[in-house]
Protein backbone atom coordinates (compact mmCIF):
# COMPACT_ATOMS: atom_id res chain seq x y z
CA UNK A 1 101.01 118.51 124.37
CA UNK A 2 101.57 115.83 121.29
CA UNK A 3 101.90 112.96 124.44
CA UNK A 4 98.59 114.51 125.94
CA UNK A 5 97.10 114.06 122.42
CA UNK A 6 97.66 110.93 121.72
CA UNK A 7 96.57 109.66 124.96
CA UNK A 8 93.36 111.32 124.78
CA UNK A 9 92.96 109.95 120.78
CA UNK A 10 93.99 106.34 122.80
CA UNK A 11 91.39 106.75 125.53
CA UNK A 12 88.63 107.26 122.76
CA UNK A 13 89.87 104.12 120.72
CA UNK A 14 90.09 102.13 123.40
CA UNK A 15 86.50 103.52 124.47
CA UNK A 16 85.10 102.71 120.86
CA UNK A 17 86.69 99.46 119.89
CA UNK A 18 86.43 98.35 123.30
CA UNK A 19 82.72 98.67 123.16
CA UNK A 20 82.86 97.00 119.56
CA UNK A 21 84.36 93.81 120.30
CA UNK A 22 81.39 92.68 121.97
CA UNK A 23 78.43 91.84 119.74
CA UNK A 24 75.88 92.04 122.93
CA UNK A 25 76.40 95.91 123.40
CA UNK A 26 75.47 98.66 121.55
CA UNK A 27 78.25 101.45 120.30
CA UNK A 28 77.10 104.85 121.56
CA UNK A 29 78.87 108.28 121.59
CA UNK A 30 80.91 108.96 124.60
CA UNK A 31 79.38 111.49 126.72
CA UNK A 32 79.64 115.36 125.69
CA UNK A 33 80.63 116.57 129.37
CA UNK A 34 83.28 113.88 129.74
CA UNK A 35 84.88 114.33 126.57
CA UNK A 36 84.64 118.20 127.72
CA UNK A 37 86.04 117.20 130.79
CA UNK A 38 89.14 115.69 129.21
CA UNK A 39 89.64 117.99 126.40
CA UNK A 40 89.66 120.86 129.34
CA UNK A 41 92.58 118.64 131.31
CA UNK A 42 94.59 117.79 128.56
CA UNK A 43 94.17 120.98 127.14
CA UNK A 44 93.03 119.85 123.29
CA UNK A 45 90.94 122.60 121.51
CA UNK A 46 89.10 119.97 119.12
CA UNK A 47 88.02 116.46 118.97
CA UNK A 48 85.97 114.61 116.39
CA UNK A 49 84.78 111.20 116.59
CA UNK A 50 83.44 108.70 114.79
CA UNK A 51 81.01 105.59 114.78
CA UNK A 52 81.67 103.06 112.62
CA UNK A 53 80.10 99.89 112.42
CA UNK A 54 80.25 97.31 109.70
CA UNK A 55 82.26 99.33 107.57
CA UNK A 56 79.97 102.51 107.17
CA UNK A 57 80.22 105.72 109.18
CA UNK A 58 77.07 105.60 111.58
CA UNK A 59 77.31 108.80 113.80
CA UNK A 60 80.17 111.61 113.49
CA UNK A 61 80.10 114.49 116.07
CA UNK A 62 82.95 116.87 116.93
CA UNK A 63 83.20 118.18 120.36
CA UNK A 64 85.03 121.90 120.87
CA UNK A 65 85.80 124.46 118.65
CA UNK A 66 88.23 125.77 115.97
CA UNK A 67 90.78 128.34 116.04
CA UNK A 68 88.60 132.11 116.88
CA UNK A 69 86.33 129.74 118.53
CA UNK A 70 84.19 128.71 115.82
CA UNK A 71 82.76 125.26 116.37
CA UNK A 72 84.09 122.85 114.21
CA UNK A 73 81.85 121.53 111.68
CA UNK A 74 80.99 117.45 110.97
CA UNK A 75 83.64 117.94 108.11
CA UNK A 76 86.98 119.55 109.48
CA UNK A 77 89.79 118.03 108.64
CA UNK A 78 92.61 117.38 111.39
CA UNK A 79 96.29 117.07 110.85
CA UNK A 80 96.84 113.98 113.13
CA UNK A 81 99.89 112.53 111.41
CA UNK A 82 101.78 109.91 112.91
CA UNK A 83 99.02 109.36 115.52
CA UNK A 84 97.52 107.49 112.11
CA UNK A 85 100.39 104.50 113.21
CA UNK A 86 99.64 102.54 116.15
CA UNK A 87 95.96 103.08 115.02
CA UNK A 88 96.74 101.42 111.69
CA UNK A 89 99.42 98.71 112.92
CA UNK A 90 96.82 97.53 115.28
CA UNK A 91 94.08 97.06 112.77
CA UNK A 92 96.62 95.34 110.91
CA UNK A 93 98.24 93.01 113.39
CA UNK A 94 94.15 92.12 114.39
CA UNK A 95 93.72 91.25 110.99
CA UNK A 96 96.87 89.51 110.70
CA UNK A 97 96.23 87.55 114.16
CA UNK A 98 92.40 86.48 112.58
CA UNK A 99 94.41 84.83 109.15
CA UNK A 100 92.53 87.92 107.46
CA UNK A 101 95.64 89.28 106.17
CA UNK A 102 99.12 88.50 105.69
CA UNK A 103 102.19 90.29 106.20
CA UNK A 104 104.72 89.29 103.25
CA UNK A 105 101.80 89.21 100.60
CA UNK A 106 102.71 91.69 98.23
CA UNK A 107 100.43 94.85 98.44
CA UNK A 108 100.36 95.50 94.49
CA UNK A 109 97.66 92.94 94.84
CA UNK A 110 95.20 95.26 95.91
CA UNK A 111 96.17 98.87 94.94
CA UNK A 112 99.25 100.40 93.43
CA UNK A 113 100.11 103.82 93.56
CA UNK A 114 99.80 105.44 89.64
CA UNK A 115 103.21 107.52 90.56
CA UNK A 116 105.28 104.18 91.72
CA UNK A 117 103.32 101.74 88.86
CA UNK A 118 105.88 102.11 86.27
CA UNK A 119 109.04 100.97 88.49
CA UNK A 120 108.82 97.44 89.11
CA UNK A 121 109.87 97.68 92.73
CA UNK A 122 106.26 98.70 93.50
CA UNK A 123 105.63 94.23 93.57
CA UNK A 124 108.15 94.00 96.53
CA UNK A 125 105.89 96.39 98.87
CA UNK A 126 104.80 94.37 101.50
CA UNK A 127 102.65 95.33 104.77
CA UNK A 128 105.55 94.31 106.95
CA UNK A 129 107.50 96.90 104.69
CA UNK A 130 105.30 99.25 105.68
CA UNK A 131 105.33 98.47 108.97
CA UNK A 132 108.64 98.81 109.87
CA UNK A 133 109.36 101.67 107.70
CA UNK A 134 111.19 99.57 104.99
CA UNK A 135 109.14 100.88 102.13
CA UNK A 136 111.86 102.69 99.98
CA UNK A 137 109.73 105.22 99.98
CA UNK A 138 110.39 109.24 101.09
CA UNK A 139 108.81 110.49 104.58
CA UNK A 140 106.52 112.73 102.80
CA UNK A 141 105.16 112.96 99.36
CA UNK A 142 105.36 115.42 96.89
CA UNK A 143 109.18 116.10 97.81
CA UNK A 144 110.35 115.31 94.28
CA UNK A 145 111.22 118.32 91.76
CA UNK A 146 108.22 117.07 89.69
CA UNK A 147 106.15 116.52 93.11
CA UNK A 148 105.49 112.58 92.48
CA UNK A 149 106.13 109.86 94.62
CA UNK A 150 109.14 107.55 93.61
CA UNK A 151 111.31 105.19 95.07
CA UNK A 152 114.43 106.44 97.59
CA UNK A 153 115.70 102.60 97.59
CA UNK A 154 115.41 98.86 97.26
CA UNK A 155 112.12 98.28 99.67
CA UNK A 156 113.11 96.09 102.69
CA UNK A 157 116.36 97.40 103.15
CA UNK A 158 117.25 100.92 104.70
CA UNK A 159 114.85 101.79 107.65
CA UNK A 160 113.41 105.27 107.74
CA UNK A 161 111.66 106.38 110.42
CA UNK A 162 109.14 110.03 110.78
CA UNK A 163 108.10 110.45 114.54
């Protein structure tokens, strides 16, 4: 069922940046019987999806329903998870492949997290940390007695991994 997921999530963000690379056509929402179509094969209760062009959300609609059979409203949240990664590592590596952003540039340069600002290994996070799981960081958050994030190790050494 996760596989099916994840190539259905694919399918649509192939479908959407796909149709986004190319300045001459215009990004529209995939067709509601298709995506019913799919969801019905695959067997995935629940898909939302979004139109984004130049950085603002342009057209949101959620196709199926939620648990009881309720449809699912424009703001349901999903618990996608790791699904988040090759999504993200893509953007990334695009961005990276464009000279837009760069790997081993420390990532304190743009945001720092207020539970990790204090210790001074927060200036060593890197993307490529990130990337390969090399942060230093716990899987999850929040697994701490006082429920902060904090440092497991020395980023860039030990790799963790959360499938």
């Amino acid at each position: 069922m996760k596989n099916l997921n994840i190539i259905l999530l694919s399918c649509f963000t192939v479908l959407l940046y796909g149709t986004s690379c190319s300045s001459h056509r215009s990004i529209s929402m995939p067709n509601t019987s298709s995506v019913n179509s799919l969801m019905t094969e695959y067997h995935v209760p629940t898909v939302g999806v979004s139109i984004i062009q130049n950085g603002k959300i342009k057209q949101t609609k959620l196709f199926g329903n939620l648990p009881y059979h309720s449809p699912a409203p424009n703001n349901t949240l999903f618990s996608i998870a790791s699904l988040t990664k090759p999504l993200t590592s893509t953007m990334v590596l695009i961005l990276v492949s464009q000279g837009k952003w760069q790997l081993d540039e420390p990532l304190y340069h743009y945001w720092v997290d207020p539970d990790v600002a204090a210790d001074e290994r927060h200036k060593k996070l890197t993307t490529r940390h990130v990337l390969s799981h090399q942060t230093g960081l716990p899987n999850w958050r929040g697994h701490e007695p006082d429920g902060k994030l904090s440092f497991a190790f020395e980023p860039g050494t030990p790799l963790t991994f959360n499938a």
